[in-house]
N, C-alpha and C. Protein backbone atom coordinates (compact mmCIF):
# COMPACT_ATOMS: atom_id res chain seq x y z
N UNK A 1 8.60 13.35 -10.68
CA UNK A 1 8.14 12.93 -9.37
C UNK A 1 7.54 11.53 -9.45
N UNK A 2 8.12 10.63 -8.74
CA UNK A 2 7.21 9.31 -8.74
C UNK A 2 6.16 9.37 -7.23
N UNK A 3 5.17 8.88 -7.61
CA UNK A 3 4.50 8.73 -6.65
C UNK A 3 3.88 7.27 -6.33
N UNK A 4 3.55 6.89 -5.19
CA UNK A 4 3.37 5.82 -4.40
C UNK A 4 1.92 5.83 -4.15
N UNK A 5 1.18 4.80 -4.58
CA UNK A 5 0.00 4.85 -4.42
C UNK A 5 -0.25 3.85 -2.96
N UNK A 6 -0.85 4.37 -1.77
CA UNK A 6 -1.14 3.90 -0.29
C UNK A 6 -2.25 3.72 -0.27
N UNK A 7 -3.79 3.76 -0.71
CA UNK A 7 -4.70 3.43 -0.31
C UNK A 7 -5.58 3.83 -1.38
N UNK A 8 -6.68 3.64 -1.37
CA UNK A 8 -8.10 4.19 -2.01
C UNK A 8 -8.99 4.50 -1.07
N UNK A 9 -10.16 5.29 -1.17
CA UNK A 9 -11.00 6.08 -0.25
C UNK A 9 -12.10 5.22 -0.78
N UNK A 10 -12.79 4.87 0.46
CA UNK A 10 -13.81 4.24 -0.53
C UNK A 10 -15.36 4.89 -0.10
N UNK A 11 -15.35 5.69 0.99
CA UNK A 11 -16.34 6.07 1.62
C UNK A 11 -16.35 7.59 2.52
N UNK A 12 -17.00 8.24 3.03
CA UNK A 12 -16.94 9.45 3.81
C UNK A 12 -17.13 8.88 4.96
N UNK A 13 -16.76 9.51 6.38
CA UNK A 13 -17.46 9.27 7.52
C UNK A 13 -18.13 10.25 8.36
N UNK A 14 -19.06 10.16 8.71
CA UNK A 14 -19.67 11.65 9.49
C UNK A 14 -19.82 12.96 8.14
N UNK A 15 -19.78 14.07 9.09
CA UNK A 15 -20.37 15.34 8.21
C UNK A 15 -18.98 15.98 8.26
N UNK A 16 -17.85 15.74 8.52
CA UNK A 16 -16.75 16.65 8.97
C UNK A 16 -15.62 16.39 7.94
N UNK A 17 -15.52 15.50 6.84
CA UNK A 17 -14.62 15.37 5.74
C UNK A 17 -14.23 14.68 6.56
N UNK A 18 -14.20 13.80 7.09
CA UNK A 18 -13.51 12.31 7.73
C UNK A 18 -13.63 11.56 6.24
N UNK A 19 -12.74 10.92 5.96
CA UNK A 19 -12.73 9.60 4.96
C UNK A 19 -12.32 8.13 5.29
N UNK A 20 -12.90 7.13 4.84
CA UNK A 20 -12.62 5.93 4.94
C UNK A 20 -11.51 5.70 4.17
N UNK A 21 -10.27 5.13 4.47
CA UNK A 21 -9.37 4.43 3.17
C UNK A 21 -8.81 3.12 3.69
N UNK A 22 -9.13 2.61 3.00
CA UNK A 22 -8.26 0.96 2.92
C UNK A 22 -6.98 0.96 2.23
N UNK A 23 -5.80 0.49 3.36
CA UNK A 23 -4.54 0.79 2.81
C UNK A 23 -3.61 -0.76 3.02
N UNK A 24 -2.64 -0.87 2.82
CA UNK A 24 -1.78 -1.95 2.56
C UNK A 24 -0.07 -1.40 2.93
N UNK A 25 -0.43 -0.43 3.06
CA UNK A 25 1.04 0.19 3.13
C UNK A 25 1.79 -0.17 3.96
N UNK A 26 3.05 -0.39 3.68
CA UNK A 26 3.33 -1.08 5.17
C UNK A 26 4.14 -0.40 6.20
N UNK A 27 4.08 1.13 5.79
CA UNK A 27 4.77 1.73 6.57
C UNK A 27 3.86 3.39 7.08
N UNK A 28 2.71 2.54 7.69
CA UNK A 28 1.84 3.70 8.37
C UNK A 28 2.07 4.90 9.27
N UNK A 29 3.29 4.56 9.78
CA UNK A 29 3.25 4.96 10.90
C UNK A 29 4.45 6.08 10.11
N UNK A 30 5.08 5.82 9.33
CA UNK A 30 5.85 7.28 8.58
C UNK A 30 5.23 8.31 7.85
N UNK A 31 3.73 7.99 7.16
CA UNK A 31 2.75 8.97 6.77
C UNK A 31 1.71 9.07 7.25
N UNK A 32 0.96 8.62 8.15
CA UNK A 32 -0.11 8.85 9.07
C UNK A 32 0.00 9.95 9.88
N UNK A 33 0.77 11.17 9.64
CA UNK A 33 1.39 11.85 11.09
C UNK A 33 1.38 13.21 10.78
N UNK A 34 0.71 14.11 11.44
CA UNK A 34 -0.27 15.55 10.63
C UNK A 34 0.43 16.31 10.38
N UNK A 35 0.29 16.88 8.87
CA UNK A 35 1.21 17.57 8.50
C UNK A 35 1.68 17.00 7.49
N UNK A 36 1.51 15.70 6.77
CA UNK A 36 2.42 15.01 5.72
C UNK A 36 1.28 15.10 4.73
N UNK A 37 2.23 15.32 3.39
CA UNK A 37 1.52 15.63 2.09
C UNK A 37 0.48 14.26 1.65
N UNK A 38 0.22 14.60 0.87
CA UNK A 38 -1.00 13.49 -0.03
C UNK A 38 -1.78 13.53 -0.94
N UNK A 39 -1.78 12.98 -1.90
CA UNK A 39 -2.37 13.28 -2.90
C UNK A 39 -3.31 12.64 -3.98
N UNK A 40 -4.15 13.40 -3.63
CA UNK A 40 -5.69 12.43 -4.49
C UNK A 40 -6.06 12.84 -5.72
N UNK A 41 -6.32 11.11 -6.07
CA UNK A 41 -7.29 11.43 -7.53
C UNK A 41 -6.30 11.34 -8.63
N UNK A 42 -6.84 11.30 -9.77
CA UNK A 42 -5.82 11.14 -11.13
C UNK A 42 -5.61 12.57 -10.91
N UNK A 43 -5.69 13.50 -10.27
CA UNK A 43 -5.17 14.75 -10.44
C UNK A 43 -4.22 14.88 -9.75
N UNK A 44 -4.18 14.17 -8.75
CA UNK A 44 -2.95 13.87 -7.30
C UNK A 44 -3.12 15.32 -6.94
N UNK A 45 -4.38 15.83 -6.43
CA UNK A 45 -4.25 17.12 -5.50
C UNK A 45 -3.78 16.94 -4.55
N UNK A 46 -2.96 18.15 -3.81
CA UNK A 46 -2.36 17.89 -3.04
C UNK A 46 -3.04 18.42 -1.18
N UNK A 47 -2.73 17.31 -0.08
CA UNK A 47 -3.84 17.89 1.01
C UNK A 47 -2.85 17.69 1.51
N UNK A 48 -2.75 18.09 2.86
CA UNK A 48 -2.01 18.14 4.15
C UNK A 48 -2.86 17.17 5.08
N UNK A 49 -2.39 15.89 5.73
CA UNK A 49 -3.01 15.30 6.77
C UNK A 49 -3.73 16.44 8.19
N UNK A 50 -4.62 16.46 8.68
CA UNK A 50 -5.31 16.67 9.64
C UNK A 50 -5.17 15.90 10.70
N UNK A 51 -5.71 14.89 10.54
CA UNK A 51 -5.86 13.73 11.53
C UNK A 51 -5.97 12.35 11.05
N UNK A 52 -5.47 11.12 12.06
CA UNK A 52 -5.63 10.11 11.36
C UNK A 52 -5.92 8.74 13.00
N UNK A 53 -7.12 8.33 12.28
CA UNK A 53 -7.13 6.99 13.08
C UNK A 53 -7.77 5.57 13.10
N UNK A 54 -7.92 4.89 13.44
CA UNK A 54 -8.27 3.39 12.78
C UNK A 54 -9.60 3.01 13.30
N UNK A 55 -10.12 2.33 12.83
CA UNK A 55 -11.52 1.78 12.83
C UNK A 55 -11.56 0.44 11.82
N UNK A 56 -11.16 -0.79 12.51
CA UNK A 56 -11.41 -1.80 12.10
C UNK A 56 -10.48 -2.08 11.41
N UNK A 57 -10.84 -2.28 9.74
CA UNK A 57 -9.89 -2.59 9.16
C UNK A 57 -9.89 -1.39 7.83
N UNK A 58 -10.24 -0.15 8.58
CA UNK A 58 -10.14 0.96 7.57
C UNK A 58 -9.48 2.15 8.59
N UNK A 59 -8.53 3.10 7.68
CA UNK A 59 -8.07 4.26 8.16
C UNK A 59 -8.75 5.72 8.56
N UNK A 60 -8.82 6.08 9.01
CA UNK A 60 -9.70 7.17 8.85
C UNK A 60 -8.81 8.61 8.77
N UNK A 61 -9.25 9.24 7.88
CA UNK A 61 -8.18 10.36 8.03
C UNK A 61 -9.51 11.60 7.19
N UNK A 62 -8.64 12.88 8.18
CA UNK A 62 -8.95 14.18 7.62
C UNK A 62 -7.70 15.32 7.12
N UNK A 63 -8.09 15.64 6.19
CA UNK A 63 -7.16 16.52 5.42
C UNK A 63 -7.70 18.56 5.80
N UNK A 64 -6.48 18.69 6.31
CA UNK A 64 -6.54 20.30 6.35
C UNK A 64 -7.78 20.88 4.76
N UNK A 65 -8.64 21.61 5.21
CA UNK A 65 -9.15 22.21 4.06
C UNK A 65 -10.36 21.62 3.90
N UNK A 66 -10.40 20.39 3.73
CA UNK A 66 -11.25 19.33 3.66
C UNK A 66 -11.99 19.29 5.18
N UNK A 67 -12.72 19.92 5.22
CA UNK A 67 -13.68 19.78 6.75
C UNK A 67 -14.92 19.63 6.44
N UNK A 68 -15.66 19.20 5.77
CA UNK A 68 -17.01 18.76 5.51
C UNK A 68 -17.34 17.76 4.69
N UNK A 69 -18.21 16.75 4.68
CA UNK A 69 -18.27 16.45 3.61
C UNK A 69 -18.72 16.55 2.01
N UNK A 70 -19.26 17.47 1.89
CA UNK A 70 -19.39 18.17 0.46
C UNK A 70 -18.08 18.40 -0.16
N UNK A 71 -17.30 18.41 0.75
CA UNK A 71 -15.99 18.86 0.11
C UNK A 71 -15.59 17.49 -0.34
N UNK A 72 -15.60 16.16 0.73
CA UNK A 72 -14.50 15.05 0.24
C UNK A 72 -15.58 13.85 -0.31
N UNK A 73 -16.51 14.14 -0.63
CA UNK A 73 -17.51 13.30 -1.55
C UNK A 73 -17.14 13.02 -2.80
N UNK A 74 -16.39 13.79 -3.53
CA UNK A 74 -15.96 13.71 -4.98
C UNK A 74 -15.21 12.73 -4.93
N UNK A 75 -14.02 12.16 -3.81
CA UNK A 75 -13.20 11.84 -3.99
C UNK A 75 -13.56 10.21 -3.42
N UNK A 76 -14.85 9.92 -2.77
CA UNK A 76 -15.25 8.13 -3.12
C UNK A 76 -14.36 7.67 -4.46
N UNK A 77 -13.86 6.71 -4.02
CA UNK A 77 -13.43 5.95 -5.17
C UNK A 77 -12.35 6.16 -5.75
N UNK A 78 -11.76 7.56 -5.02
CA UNK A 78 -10.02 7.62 -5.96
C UNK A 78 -9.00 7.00 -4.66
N UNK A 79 -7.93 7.15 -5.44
CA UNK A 79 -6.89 6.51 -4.52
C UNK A 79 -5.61 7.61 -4.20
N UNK A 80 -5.15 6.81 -3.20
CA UNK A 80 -4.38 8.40 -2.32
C UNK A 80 -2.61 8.17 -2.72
N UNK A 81 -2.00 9.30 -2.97
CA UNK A 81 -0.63 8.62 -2.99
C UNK A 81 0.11 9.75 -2.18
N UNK A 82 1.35 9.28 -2.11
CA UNK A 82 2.02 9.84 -1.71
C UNK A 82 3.61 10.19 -2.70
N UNK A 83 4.44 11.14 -2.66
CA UNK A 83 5.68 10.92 -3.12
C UNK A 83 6.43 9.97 -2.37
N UNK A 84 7.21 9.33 -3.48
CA UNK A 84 8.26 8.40 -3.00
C UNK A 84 9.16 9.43 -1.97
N UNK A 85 9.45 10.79 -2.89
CA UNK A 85 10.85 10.92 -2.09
C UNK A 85 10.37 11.94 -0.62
N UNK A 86 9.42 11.55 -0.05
CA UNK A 86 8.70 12.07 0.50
C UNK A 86 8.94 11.15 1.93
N UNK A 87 9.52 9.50 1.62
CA UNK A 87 8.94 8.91 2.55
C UNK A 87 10.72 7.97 2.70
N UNK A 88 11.08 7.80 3.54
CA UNK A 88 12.49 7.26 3.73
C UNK A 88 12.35 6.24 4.55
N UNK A 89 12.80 5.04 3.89
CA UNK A 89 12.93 3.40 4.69
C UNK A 89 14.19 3.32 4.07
N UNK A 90 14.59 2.65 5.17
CA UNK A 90 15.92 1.05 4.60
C UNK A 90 16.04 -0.10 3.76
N UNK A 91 14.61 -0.40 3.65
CA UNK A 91 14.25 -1.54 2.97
C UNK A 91 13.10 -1.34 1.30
N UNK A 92 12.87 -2.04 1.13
CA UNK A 92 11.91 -1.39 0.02
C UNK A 92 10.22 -1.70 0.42
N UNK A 93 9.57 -0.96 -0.19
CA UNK A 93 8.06 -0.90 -0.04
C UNK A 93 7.61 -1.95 -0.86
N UNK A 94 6.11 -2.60 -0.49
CA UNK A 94 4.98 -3.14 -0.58
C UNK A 94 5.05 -3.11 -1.85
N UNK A 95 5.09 -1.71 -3.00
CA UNK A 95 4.74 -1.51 -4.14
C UNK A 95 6.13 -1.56 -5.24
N UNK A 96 6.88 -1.91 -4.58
CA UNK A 96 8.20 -1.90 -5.23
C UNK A 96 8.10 -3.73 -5.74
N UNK A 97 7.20 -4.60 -4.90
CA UNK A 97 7.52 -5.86 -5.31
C UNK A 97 6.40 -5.92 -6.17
N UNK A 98 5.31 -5.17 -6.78
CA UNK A 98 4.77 -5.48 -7.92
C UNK A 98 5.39 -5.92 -8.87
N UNK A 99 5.30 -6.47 -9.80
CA UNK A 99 5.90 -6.86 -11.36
C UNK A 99 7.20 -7.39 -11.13
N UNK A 100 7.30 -7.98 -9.93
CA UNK A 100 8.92 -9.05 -10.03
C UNK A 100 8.87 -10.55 -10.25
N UNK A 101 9.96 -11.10 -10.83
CA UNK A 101 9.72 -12.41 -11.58
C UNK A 101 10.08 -13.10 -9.67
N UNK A 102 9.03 -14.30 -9.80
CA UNK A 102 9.49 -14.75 -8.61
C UNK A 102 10.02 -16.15 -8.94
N UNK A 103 11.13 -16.66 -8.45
CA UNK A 103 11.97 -18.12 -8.52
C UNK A 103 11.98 -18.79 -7.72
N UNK A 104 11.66 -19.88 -7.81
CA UNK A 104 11.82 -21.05 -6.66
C UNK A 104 12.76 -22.16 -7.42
N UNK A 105 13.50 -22.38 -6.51
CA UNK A 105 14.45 -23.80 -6.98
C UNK A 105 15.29 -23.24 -8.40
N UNK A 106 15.89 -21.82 -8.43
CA UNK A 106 16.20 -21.75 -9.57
C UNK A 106 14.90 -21.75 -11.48
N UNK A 107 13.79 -22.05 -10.48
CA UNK A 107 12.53 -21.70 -12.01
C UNK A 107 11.51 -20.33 -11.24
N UNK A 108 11.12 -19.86 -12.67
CA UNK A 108 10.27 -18.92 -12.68
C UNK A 108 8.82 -19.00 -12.72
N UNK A 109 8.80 -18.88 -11.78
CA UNK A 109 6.70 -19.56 -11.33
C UNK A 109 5.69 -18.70 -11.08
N UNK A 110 6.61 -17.50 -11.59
CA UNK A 110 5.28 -16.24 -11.74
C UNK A 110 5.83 -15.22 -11.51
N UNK A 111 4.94 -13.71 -11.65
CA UNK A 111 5.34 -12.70 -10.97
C UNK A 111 4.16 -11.98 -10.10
N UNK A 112 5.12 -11.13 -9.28
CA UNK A 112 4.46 -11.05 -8.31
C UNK A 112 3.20 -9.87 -8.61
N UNK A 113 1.93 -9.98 -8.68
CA UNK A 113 0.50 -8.95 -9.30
C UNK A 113 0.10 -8.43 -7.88
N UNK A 114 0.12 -8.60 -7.06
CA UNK A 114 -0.22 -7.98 -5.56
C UNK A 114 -0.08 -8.34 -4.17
N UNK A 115 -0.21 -7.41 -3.85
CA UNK A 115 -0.48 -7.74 -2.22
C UNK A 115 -1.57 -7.46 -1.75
N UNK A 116 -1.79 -7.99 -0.22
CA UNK A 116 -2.76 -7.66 0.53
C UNK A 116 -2.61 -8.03 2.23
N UNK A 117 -3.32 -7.15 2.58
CA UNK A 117 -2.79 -7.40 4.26
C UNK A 117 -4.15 -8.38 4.87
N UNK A 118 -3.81 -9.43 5.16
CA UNK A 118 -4.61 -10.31 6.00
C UNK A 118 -4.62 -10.15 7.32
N UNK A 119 -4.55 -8.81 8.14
CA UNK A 119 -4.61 -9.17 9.39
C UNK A 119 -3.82 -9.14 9.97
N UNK A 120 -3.15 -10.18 9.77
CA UNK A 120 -1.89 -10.54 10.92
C UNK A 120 -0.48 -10.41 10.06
N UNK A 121 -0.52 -9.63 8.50
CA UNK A 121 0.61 -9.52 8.31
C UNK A 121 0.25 -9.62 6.38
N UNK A 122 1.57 -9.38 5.71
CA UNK A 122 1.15 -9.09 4.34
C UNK A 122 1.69 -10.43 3.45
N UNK A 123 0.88 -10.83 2.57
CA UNK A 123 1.29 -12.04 1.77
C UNK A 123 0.97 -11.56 0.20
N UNK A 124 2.18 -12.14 -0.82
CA UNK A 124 2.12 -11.96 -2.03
C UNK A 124 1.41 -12.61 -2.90
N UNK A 125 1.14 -12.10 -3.82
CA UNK A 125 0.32 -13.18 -5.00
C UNK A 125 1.23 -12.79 -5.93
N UNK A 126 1.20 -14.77 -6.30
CA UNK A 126 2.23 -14.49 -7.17
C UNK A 126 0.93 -14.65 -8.77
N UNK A 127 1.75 -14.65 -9.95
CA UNK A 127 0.78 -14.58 -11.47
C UNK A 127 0.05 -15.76 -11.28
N UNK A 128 0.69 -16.75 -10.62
CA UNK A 128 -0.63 -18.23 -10.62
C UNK A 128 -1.25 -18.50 -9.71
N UNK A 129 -1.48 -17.50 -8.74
CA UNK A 129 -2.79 -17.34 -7.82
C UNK A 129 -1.97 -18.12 -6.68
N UNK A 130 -0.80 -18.19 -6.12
CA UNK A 130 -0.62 -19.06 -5.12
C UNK A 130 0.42 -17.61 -4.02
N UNK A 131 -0.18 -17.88 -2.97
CA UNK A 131 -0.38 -17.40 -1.82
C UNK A 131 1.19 -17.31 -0.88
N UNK A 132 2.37 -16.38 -0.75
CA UNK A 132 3.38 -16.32 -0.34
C UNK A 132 3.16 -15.62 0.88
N UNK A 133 3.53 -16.12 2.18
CA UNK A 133 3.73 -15.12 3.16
C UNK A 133 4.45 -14.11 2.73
N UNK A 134 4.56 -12.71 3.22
CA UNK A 134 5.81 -12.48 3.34
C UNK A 134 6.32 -12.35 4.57
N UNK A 135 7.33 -12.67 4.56
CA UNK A 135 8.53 -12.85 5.78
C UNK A 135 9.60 -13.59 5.65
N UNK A 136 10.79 -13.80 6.31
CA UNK A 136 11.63 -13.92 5.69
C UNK A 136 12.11 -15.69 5.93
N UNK A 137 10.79 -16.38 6.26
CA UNK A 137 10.73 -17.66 5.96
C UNK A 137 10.54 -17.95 4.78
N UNK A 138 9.98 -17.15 4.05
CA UNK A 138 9.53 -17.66 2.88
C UNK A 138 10.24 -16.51 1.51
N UNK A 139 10.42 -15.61 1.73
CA UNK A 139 11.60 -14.64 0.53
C UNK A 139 12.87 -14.82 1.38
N UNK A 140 13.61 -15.48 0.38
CA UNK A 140 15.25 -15.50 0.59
C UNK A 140 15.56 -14.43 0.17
N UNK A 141 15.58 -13.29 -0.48
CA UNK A 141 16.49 -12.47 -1.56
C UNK A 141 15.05 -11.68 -2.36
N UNK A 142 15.44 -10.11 -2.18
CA UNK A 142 14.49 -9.32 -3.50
C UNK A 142 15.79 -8.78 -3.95
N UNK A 143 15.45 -8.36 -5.36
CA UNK A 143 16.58 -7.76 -5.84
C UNK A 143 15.79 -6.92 -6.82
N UNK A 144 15.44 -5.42 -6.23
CA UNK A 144 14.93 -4.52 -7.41
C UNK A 144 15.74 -4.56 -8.58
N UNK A 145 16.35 -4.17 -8.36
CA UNK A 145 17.78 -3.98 -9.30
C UNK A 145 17.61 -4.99 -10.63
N UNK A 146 17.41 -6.04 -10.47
CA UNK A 146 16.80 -7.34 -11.46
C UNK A 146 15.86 -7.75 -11.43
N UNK A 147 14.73 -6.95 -10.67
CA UNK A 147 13.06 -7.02 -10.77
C UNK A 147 13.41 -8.52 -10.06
N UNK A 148 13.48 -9.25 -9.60
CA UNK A 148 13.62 -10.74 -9.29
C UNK A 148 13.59 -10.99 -7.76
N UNK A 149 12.73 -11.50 -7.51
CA UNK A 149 12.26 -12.20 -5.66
C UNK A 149 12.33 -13.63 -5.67
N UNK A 150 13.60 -14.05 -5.12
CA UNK A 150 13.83 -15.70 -4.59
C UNK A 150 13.13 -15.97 -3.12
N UNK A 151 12.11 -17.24 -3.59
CA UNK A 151 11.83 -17.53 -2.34
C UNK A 151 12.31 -19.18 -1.65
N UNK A 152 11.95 -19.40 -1.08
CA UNK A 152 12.31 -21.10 -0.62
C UNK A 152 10.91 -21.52 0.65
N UNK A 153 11.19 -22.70 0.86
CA UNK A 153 10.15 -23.61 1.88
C UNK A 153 8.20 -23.32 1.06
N UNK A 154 8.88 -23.44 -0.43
CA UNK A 154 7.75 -23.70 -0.95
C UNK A 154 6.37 -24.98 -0.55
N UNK A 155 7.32 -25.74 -0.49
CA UNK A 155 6.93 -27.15 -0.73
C UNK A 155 5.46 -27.38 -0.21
N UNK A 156 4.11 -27.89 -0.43
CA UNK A 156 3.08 -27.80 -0.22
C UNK A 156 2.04 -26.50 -0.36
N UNK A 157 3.15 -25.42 -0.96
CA UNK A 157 2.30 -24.30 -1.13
C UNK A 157 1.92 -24.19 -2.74
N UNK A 158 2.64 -25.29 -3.87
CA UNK A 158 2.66 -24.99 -4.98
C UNK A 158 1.89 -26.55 -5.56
C-alpha cells in the first residue's frame, strides 16, 4: 500500500475531537468528503472523515469515533495520509513532484524538496532555494517516469 501524506495536525479545536490540519494537497475537494478513509500517525490508524471545514488557513476536520478531545490529543503533531489508490486524478499530485531533477535551458539546477501553498496557488522549491510558480507558465513538461520537471520563462527568477 503506498500512502500519501496530506497534512499534519497541529492542534485540537473545541472539546468535540475537531482537529486543526494544515494541508497542501491539492486535491481537497476528492478527500474532504464524509466517509473517506485516513490515516494517522506512524501507525497510519485508520478513521473515517466525520466532517470537514475551513477556518483561515487551516482545515478542520472530525473523524467518526473521535468525538472528544481526549481522544484526538495524542495525535498533535502527527501527520494524516491517505492511500494513493484511494484517490483518482488525471494528472499527478503535489507529492509526486518531490525528488525530481528540475532543468532549465537543457541544465540541471536542482531538485525539487517541496511545496507550499501561498494563498493564491502552489509554488515549488527547487534544492537552491529559488521559488517556481506552479502553473503552466512556468513547468513545460513533468515526466514521473524520469523523475525530471522542465521548466522555462526562468529568466530573473535565477
Amino acid at each position: 500500500m503506498e500512502y500519501v501524506n496530506v497534512g499534519k495536525i497541529y492542534t485540537t479545536h473545541g472539546l468535540n475531537g475537531e482537529v486543526k490540519v494544515k494541508s497542501n494537497f491539492n486535491y481537497k475537494d476528492k478527500i474532504y468528503v464524509n466517509g473517506f478513509n485516513f490515516y494517522i500517525g506512524k501507525d497510519k490508524e485508520l478513521y473515517k472523515l466525520r466532517n470537514y471545514r475551513k477556518q483561515n488557513e487551516y482545515d478542520l476536520l472530525t473523524f467518526e469515533t473521535l468525538d472528544n478531545i481526549d481522544k484526538v490529543i495524542k495525535y498533535r503533531g502527527s501527520f494524516l495520509y491517505i492511500l494513493r489508490s484511494d484517490i483518482k486524478v488525471d494528472t499527478y499530485l503535489n507529492s509526486d513532484l518531490i525528488g525530481l531533477n528540475v532543468f532549465y535551458k537543457n541544465k540541471n539546477i536542482g531538485k525539487v524538496s517541496g511545496i507550499f501553498d501561498a494563498g493564491h496557488g502552489n509554488f515549488i522549491i527547487d534544492i537552491s532555494g529559488v521559488f517556481i510558480p506552479k502553473n503552466e507558465n512556468f513547468i513545460e513538461k513533468v515526466d514521473l517516469k524520469n523523475k525530471k520537471m522542465i521548466v522555462k520563462n526562468m529568466e530573473g527568477l535565477l
